[in-house]
N, C-alpha and C. Protein backbone atom coordinates (compact mmCIF):
# COMPACT_ATOMS: atom_id res chain seq x y z
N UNK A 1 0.82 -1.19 0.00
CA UNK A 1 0.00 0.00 0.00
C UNK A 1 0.87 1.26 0.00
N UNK A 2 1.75 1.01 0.70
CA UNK A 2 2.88 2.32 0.38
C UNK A 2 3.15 2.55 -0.25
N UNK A 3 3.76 1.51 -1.24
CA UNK A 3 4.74 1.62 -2.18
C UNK A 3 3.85 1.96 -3.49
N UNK A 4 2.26 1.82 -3.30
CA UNK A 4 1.25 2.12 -4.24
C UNK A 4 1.29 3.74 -4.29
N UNK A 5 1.37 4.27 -2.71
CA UNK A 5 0.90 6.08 -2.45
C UNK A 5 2.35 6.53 -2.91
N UNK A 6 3.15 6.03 -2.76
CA UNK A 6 4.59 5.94 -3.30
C UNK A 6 4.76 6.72 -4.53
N UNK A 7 4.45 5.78 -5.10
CA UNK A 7 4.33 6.42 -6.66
C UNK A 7 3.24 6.51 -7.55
N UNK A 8 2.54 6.91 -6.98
CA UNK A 8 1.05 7.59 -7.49
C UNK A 8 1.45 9.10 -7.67
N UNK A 9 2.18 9.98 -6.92
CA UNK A 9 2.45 11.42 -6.99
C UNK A 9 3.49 11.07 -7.89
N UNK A 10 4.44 10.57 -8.12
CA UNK A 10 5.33 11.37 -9.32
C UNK A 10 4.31 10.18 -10.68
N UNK A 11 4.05 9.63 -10.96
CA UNK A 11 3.11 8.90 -12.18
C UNK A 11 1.82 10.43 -12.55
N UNK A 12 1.09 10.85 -11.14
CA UNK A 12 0.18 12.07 -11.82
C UNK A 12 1.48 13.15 -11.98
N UNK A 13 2.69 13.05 -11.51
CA UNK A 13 3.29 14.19 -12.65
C UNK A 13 3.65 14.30 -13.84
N UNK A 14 4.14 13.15 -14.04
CA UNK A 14 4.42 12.72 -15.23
C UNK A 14 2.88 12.88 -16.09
N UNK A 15 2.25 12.41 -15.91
CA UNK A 15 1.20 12.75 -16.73
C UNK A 15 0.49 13.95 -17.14
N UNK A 16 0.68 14.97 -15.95
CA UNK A 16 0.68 16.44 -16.32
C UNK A 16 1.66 17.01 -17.53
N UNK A 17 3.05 16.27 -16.99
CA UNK A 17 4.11 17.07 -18.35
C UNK A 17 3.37 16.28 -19.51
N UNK A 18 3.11 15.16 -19.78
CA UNK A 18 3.28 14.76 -20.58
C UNK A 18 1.73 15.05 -21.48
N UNK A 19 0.73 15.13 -20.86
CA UNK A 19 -0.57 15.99 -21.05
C UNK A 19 -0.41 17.71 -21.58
N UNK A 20 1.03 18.39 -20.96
CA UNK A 20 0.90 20.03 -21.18
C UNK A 20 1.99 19.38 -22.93
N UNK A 21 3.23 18.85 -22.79
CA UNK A 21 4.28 19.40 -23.53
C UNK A 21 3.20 18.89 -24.82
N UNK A 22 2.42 17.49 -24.70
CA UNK A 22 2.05 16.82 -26.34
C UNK A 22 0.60 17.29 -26.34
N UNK A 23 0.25 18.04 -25.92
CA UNK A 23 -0.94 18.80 -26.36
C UNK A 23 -1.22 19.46 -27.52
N UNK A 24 -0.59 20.05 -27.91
CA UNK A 24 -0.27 20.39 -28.99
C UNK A 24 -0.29 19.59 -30.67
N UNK A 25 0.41 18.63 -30.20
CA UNK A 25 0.56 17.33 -31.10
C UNK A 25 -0.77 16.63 -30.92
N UNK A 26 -1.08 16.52 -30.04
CA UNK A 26 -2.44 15.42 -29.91
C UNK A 26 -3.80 16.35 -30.92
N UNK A 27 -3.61 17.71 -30.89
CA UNK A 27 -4.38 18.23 -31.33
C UNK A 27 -4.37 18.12 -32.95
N UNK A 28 -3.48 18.29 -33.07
CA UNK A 28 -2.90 18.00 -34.98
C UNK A 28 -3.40 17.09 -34.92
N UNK A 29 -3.62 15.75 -34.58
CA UNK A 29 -3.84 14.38 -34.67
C UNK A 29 -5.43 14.16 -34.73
N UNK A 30 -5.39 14.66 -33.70
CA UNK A 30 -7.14 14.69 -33.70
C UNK A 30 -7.74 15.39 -35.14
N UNK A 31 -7.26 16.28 -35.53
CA UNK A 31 -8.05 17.58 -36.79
C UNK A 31 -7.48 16.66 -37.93
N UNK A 32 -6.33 15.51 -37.82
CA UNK A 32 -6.36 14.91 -38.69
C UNK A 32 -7.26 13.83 -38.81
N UNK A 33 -7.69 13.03 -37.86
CA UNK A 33 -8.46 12.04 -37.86
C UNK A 33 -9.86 12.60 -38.09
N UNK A 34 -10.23 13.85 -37.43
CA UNK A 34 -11.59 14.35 -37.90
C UNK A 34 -11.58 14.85 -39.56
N UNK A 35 -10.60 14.92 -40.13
CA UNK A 35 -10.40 14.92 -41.50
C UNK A 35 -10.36 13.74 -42.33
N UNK A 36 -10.18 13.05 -41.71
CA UNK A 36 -9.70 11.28 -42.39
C UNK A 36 -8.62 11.16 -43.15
N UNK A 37 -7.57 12.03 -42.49
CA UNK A 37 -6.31 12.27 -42.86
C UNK A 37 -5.00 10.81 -42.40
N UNK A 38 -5.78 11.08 -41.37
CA UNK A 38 -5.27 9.62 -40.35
C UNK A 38 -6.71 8.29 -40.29
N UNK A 39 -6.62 7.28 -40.35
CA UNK A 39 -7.59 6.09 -40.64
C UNK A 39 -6.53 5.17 -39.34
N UNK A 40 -7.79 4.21 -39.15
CA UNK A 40 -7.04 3.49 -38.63
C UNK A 40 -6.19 1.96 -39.82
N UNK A 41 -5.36 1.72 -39.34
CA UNK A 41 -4.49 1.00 -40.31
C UNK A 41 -3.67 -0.11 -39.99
N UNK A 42 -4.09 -0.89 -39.09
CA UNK A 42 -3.77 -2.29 -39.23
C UNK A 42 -4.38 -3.41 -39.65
N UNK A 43 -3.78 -4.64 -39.93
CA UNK A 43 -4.42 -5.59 -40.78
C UNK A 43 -5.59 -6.05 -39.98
N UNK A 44 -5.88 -5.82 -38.54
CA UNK A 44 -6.80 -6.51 -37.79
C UNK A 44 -7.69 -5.77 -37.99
N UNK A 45 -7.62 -4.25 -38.76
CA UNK A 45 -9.14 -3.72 -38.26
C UNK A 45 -9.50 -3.48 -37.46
N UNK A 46 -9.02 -3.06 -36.89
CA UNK A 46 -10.17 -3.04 -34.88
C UNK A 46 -9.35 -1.32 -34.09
N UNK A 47 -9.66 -0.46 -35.22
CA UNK A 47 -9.65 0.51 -34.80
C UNK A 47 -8.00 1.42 -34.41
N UNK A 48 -6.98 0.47 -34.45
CA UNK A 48 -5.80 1.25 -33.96
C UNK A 48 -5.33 1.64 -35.38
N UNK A 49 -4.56 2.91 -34.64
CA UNK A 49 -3.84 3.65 -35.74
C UNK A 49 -2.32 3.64 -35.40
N UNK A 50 -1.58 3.34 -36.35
CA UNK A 50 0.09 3.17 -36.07
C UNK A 50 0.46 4.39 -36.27
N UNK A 51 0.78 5.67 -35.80
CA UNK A 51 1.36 6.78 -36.16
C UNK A 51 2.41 6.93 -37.41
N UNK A 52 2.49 8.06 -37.89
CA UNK A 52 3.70 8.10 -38.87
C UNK A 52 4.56 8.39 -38.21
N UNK A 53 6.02 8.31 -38.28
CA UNK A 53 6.92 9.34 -37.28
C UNK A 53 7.41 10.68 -37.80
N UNK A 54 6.66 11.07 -38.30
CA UNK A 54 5.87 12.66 -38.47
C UNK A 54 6.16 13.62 -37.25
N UNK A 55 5.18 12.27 -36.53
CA UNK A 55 4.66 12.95 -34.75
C UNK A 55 6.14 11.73 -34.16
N UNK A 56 6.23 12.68 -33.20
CA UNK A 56 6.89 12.10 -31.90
C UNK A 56 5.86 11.30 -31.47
N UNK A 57 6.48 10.46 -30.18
CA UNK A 57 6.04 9.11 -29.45
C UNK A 57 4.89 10.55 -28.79
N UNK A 58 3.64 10.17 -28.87
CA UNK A 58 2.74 10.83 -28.60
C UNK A 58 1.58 9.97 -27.35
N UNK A 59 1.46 8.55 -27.52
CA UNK A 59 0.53 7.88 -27.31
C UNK A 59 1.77 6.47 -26.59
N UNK A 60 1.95 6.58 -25.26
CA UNK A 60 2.49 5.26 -25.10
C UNK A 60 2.15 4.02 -25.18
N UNK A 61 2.75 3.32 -25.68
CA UNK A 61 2.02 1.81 -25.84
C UNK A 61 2.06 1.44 -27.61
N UNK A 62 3.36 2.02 -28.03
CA UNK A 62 3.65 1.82 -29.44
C UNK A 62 3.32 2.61 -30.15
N UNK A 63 3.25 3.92 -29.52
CA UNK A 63 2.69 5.48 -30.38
C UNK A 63 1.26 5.02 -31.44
N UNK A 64 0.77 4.21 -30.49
CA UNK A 64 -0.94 3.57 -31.61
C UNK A 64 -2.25 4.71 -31.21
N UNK A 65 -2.53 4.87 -31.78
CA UNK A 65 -4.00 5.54 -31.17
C UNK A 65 -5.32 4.72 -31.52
N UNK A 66 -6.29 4.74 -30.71
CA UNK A 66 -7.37 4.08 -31.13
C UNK A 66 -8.48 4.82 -31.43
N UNK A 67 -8.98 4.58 -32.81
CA UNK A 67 -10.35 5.78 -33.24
C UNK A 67 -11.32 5.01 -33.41
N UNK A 68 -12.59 5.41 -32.84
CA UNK A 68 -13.75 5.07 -33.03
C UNK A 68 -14.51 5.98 -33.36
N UNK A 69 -15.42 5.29 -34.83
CA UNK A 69 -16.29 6.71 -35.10
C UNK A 69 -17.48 6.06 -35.04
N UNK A 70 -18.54 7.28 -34.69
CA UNK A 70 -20.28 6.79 -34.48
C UNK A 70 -20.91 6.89 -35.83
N UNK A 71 -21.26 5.76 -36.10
CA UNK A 71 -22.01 5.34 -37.31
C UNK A 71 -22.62 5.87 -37.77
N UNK A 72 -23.89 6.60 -37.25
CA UNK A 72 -24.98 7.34 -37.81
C UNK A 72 -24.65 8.91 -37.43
N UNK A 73 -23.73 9.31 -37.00
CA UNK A 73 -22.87 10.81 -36.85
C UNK A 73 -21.76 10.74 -37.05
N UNK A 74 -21.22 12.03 -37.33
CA UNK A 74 -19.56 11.84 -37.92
C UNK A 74 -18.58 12.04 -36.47
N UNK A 75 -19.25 11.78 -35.77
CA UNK A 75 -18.59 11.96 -34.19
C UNK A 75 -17.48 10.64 -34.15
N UNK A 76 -16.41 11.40 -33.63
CA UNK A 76 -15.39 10.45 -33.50
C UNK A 76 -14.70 10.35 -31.83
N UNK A 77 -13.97 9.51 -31.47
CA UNK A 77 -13.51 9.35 -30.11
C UNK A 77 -12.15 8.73 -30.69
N UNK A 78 -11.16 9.43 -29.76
CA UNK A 78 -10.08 8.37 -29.92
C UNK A 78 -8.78 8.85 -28.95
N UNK A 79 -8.32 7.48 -28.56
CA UNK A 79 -7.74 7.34 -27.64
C UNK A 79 -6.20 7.80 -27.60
N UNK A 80 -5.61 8.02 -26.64
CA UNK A 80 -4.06 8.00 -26.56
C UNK A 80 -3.74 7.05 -25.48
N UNK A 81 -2.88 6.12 -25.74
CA UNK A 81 -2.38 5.50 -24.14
C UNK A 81 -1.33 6.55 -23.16
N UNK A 82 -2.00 6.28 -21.79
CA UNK A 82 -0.88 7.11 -21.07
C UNK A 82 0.06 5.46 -20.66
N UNK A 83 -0.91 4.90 -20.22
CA UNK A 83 -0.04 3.40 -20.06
C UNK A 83 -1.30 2.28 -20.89
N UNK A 84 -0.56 0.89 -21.12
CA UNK A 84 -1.26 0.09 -21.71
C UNK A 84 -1.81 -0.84 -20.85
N UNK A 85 -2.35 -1.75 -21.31
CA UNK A 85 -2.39 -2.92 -20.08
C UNK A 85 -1.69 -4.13 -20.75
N UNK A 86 -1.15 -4.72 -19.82
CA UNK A 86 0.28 -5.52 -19.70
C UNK A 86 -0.23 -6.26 -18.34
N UNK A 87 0.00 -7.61 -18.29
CA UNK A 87 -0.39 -8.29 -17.26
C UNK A 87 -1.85 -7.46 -16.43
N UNK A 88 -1.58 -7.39 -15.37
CA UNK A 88 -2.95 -7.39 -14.62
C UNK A 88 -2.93 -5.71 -14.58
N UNK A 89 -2.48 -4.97 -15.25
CA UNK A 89 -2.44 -3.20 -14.64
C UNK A 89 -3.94 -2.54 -15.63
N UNK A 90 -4.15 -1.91 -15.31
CA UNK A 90 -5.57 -0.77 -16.04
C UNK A 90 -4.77 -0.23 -17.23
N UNK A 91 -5.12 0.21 -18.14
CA UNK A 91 -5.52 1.02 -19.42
C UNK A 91 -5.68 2.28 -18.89
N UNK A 92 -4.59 3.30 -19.17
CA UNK A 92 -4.89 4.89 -18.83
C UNK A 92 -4.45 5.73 -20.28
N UNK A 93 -5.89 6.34 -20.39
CA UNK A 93 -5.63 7.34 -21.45
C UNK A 93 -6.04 8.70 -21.42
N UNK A 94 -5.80 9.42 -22.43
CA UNK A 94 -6.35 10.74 -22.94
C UNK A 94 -6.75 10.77 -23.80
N UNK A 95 -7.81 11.12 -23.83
CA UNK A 95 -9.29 10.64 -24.73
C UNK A 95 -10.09 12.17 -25.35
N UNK A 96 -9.86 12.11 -26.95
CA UNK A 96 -10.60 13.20 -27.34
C UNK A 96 -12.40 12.62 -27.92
N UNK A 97 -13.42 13.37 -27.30
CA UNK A 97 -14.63 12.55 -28.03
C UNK A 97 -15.46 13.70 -28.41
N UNK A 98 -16.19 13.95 -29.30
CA UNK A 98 -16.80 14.53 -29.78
C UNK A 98 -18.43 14.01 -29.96
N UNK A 99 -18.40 13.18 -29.65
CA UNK A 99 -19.42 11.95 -29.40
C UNK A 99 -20.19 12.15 -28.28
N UNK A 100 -21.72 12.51 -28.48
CA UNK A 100 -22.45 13.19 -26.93
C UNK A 100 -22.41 11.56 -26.14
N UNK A 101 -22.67 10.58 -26.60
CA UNK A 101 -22.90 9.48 -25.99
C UNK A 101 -21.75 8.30 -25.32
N UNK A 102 -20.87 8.73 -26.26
CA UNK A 102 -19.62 8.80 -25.11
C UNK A 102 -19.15 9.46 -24.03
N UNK A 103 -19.53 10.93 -24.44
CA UNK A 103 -19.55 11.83 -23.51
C UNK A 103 -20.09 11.58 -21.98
N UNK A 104 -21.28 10.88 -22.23
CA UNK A 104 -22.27 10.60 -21.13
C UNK A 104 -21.94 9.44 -20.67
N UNK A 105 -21.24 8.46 -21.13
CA UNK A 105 -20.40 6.93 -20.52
C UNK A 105 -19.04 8.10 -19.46
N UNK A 106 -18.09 8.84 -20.08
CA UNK A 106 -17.52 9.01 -19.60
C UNK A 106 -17.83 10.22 -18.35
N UNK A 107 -18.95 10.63 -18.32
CA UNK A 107 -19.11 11.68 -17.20
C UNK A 107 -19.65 10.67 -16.14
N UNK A 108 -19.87 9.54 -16.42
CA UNK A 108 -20.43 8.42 -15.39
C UNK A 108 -18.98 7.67 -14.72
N UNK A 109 -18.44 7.26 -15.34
CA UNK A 109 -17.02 6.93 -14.93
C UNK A 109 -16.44 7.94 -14.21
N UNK A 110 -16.24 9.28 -14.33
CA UNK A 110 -16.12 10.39 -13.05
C UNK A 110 -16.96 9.98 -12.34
N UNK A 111 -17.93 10.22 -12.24
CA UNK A 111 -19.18 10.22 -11.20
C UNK A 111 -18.94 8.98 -10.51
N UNK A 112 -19.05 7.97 -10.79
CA UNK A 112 -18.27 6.91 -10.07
C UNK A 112 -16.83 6.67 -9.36
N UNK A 113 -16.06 6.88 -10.03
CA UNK A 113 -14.28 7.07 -9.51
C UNK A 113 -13.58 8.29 -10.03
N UNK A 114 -13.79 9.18 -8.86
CA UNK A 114 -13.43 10.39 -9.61
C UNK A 114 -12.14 10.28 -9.32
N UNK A 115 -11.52 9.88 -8.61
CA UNK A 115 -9.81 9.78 -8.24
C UNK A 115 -9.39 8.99 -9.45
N UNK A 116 -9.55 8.23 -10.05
CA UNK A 116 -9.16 8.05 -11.21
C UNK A 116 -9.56 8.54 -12.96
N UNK A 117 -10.60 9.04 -12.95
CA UNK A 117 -11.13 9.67 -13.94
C UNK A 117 -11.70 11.05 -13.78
N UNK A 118 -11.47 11.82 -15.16
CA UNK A 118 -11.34 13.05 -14.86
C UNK A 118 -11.79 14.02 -16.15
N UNK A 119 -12.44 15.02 -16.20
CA UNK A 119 -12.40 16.13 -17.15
C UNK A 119 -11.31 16.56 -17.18
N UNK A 120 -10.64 16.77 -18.99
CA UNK A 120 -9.08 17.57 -18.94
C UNK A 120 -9.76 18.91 -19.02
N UNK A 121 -10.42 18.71 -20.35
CA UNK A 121 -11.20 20.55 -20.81
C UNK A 121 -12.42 19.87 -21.63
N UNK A 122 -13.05 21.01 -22.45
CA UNK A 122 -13.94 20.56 -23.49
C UNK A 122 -13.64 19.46 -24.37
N UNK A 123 -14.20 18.41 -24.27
CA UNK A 123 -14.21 16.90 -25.25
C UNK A 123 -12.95 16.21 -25.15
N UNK A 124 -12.38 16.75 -23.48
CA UNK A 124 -10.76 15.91 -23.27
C UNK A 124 -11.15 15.12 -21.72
N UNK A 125 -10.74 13.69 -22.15
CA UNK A 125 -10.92 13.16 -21.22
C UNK A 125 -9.74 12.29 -20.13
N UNK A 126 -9.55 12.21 -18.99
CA UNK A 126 -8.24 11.20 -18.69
C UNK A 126 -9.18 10.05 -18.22
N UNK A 127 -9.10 8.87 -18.65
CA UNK A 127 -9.69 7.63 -18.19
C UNK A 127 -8.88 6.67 -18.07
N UNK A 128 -9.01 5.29 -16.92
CA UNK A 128 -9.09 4.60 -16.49
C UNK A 128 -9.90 3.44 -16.79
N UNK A 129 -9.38 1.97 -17.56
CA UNK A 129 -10.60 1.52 -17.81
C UNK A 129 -9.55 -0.17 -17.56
N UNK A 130 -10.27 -0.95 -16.96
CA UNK A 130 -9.69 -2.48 -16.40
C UNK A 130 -9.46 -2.24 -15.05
N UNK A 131 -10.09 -1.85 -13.98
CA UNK A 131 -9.12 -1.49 -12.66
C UNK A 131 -9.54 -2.88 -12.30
């Protein structure tokens, strides 16, 4: 349990720098994917996108992003890893959605665990998902 409170404060720092410095970049990314500039592009189909190295390591967990778009709206969601899941650990990301109905999954996930999930700003999300 210590060694959990341990390093919980420098992990939310790291995620602050790493939330302020690639903000910027995440945003290009996003106006590209809402363009369909960026697709997702592996042979499995299932939504991940392999970055170009264009962008710097933006998304940890193999610089992949994951886009999901809503079928009957051009609303898109898509993910950045802050960490992946690897053996038994949670899935932490930064999450752009434009999507009201995602929107409303993820204001419930605050509302439920707000110490782990969080409003960044307008249609930015930090989530938590496998705890």
């Amino acid at each position: 349990m210590t060694f959990y409170s341990f390093n919980k404060i420098p992990n939310s720092i790291i995620e602050k720098i790493d939330w302020t410095i690639s903000y910027n970049k995440r945003l290009q990314i996003v106006k590209e994917v809402l363009t369909e500039k960026l697709k997702p592009n592996t042979e499995m189909n299932n939504g991940i996108c392999k970055l170009p190295f264009d962008f710097p390591i933006i998304s940890n967990g193999g610089n992949d992003i994951w886009i999901f778009g809503n079928k009957t709206e051009s609303a898109k969601t898509i993910k950045f890893w802050i960490s992946r899941r690897f053996f038994d650990s949670p899935q932490t990301y930064f999450i752009f959605t434009n999507d009201n109905d995602v929107k409303k999954q993820y204001e419930e996930q605050i509302k439920t665990k707000p110490e782990q999930n969080w409003k960044l700003e307008e249609n930015w999300y930090r989530i938590m998902e496998g705890d």
